[in-house]
N, C-alpha and C. Protein backbone atom coordinates (compact mmCIF):
# COMPACT_ATOMS: atom_id res chain seq x y z
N UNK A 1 85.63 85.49 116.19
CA UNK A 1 85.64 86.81 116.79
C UNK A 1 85.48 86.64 118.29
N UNK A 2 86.52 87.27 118.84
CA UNK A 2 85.99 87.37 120.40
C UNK A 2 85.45 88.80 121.08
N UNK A 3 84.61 88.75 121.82
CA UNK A 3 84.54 90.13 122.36
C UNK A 3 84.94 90.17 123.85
N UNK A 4 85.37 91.09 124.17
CA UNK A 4 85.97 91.23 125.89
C UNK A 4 85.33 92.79 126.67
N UNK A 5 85.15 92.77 127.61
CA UNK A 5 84.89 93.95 128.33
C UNK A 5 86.30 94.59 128.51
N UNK A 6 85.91 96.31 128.64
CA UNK A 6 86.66 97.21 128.90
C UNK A 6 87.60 97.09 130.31
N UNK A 7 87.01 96.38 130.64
CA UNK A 7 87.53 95.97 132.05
C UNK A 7 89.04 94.87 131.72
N UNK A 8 87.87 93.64 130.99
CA UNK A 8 89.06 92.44 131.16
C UNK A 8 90.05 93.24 129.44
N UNK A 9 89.96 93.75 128.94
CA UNK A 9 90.47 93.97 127.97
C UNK A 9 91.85 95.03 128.71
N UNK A 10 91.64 95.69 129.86
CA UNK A 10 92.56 96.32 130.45
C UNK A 10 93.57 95.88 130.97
N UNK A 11 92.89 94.24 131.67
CA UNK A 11 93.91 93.51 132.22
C UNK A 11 94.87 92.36 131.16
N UNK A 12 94.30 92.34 129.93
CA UNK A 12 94.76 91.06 129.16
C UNK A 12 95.20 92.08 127.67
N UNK A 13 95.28 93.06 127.50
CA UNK A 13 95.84 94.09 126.31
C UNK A 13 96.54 93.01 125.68
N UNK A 14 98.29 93.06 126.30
CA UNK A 14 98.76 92.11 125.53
C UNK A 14 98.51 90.96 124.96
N UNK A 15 97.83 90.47 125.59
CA UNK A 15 97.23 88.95 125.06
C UNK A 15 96.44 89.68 124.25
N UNK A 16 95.37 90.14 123.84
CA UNK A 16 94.80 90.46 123.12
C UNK A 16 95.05 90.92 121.61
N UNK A 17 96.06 91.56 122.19
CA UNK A 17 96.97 91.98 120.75
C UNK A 17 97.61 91.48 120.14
N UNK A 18 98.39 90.34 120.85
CA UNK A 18 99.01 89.12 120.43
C UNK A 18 97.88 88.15 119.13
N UNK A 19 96.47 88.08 119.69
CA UNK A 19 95.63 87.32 119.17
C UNK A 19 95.17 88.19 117.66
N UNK A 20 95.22 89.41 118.02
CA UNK A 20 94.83 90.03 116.78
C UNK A 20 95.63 90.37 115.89
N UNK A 21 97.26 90.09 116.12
CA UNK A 21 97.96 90.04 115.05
C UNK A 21 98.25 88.71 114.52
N UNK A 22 97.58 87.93 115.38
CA UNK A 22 97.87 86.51 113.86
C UNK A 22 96.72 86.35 113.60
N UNK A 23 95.54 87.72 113.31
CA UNK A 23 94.34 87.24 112.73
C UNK A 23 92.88 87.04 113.41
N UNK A 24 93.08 87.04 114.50
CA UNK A 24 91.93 87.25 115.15
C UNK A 24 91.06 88.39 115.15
N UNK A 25 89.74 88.53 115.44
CA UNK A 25 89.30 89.77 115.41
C UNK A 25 88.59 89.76 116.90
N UNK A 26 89.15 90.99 117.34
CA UNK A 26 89.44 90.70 118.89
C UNK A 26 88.37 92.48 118.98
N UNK A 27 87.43 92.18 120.07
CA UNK A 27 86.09 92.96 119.82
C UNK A 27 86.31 93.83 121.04
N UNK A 28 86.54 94.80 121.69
CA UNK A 28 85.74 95.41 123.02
C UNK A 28 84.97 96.26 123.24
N UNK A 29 84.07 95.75 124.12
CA UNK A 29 82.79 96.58 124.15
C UNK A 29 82.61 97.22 125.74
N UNK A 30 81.75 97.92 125.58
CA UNK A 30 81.52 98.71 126.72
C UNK A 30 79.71 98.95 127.19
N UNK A 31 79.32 98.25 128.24
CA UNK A 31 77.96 98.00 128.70
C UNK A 31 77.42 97.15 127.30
N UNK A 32 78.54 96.43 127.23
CA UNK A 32 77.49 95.33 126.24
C UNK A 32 77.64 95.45 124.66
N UNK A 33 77.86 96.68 124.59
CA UNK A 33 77.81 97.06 122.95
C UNK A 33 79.38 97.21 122.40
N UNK A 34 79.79 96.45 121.50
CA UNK A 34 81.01 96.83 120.91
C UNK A 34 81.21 97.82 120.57
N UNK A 35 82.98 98.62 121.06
CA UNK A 35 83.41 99.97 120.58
C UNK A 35 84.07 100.06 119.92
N UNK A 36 85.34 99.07 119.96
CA UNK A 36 86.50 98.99 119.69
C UNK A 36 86.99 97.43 118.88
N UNK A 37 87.48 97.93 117.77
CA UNK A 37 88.42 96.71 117.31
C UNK A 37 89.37 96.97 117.26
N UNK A 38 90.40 95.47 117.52
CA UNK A 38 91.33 95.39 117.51
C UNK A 38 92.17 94.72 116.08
N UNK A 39 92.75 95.52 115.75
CA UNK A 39 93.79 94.55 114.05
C UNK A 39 94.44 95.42 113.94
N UNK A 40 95.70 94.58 113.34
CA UNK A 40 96.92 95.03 113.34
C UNK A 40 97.16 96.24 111.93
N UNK A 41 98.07 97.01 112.43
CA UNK A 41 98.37 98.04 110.53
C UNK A 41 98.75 97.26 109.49
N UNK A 42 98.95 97.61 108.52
CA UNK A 42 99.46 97.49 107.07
C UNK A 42 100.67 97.83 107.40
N UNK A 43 101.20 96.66 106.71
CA UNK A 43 102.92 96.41 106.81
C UNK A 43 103.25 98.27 105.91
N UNK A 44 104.46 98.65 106.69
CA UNK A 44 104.70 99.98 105.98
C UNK A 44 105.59 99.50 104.98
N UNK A 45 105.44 100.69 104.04
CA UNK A 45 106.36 100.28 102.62
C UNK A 45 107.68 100.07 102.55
N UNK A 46 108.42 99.27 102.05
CA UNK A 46 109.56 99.20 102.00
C UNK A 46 110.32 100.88 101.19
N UNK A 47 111.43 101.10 101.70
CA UNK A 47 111.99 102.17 101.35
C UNK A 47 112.43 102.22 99.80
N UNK A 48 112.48 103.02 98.89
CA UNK A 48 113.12 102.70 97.53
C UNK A 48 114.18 103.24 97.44
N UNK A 49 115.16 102.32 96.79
CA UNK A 49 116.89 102.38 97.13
C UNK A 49 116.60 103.76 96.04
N UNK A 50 118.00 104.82 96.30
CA UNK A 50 118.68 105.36 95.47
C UNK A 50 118.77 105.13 94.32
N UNK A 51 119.15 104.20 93.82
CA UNK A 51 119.19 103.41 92.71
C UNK A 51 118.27 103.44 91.94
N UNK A 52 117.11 103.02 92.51
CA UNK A 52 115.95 102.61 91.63
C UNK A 52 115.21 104.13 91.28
N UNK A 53 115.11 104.89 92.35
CA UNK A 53 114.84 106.70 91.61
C UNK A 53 115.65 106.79 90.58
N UNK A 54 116.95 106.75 90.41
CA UNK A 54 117.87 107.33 89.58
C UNK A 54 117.64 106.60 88.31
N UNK A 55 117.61 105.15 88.25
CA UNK A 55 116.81 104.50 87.19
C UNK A 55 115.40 104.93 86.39
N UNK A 56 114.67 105.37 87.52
CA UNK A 56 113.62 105.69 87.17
C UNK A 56 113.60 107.54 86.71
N UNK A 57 114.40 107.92 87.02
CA UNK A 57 114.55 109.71 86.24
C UNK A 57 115.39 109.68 84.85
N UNK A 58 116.21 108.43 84.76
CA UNK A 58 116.85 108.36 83.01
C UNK A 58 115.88 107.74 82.29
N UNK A 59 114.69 106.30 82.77
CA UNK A 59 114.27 106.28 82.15
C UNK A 59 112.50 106.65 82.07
N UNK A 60 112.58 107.97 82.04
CA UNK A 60 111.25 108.94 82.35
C UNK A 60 110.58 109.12 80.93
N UNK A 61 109.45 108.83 80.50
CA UNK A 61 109.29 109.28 79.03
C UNK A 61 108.40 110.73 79.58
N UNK A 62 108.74 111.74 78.53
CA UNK A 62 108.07 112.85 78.66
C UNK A 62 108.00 113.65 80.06
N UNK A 63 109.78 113.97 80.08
CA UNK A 63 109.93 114.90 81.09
C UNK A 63 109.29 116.15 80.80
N UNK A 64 109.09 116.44 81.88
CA UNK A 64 108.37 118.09 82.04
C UNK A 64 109.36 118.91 81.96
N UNK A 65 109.39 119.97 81.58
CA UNK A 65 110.02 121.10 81.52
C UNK A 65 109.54 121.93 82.72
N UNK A 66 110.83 122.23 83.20
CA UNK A 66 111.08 122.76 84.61
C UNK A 66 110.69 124.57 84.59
N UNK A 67 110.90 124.33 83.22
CA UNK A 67 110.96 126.47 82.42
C UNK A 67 109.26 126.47 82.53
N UNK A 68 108.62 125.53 81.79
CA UNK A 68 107.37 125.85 81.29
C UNK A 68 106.48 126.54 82.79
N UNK A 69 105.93 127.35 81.79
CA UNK A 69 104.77 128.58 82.26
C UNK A 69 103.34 127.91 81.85
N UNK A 70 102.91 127.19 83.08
CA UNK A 70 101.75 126.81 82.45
C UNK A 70 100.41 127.73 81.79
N UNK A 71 100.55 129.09 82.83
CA UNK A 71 99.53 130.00 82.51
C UNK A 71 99.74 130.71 80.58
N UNK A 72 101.37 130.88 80.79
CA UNK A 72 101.99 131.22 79.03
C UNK A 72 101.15 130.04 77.94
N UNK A 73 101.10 128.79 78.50
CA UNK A 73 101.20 127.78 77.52
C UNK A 73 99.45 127.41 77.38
N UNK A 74 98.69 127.88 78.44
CA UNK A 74 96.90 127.96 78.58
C UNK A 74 96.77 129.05 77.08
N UNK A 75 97.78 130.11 77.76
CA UNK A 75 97.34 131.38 76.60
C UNK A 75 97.99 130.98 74.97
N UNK A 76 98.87 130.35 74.96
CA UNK A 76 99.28 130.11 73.91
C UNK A 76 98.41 129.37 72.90
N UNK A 77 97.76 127.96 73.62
CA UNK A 77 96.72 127.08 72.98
C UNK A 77 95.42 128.12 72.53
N UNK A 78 94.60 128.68 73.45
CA UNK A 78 93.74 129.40 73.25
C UNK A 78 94.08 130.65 72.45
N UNK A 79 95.28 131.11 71.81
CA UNK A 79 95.63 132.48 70.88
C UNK A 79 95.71 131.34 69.72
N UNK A 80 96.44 130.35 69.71
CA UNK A 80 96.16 129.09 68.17
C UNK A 80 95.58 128.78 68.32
N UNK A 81 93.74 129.01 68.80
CA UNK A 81 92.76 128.25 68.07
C UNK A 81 92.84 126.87 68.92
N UNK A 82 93.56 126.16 69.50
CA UNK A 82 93.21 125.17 69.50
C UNK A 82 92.71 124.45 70.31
């Protein structure tokens, strides 16, 4: 872990950021006390092809019904008892 002042952390950003994306944990503090860390995001998700939705809506078990009334189907269970 390194820590840097607000100061030198102003002048060396890039370098800094450079260090904390291959893993470093890169610290800055202010009058002494750490404020700020530096690490990189979470890789964003890869996109899902067309394909693989359309795969995945034929093979869906227990499609929902687009009609159903959920409030009809509350009252329905509770008029059968069940």
């Amino acid at each position: 872990m390194s820590t840097h002042s607000i100061a030198e952390a102003t002048s060396q950003l890039p370098r800094l950021i450079d260090r904390a994306l291959k893993g470093e944990s890169v610290v800055i503090s202010r009058d002494g006390r750490p404020v700020v860390e530096l690490r990189p995001l979470p890789a964003a998700p890869k996109p899902i092809p067309g394909a693989a939705l359309d795969w995945l809506d034929e093979h869906r078990v227990g499609k929902a019904l687009a009609s159903l009334d959920a409030a009809a189907e509350v009252r329905r269970l509770r008029d059968d008892g069940a």
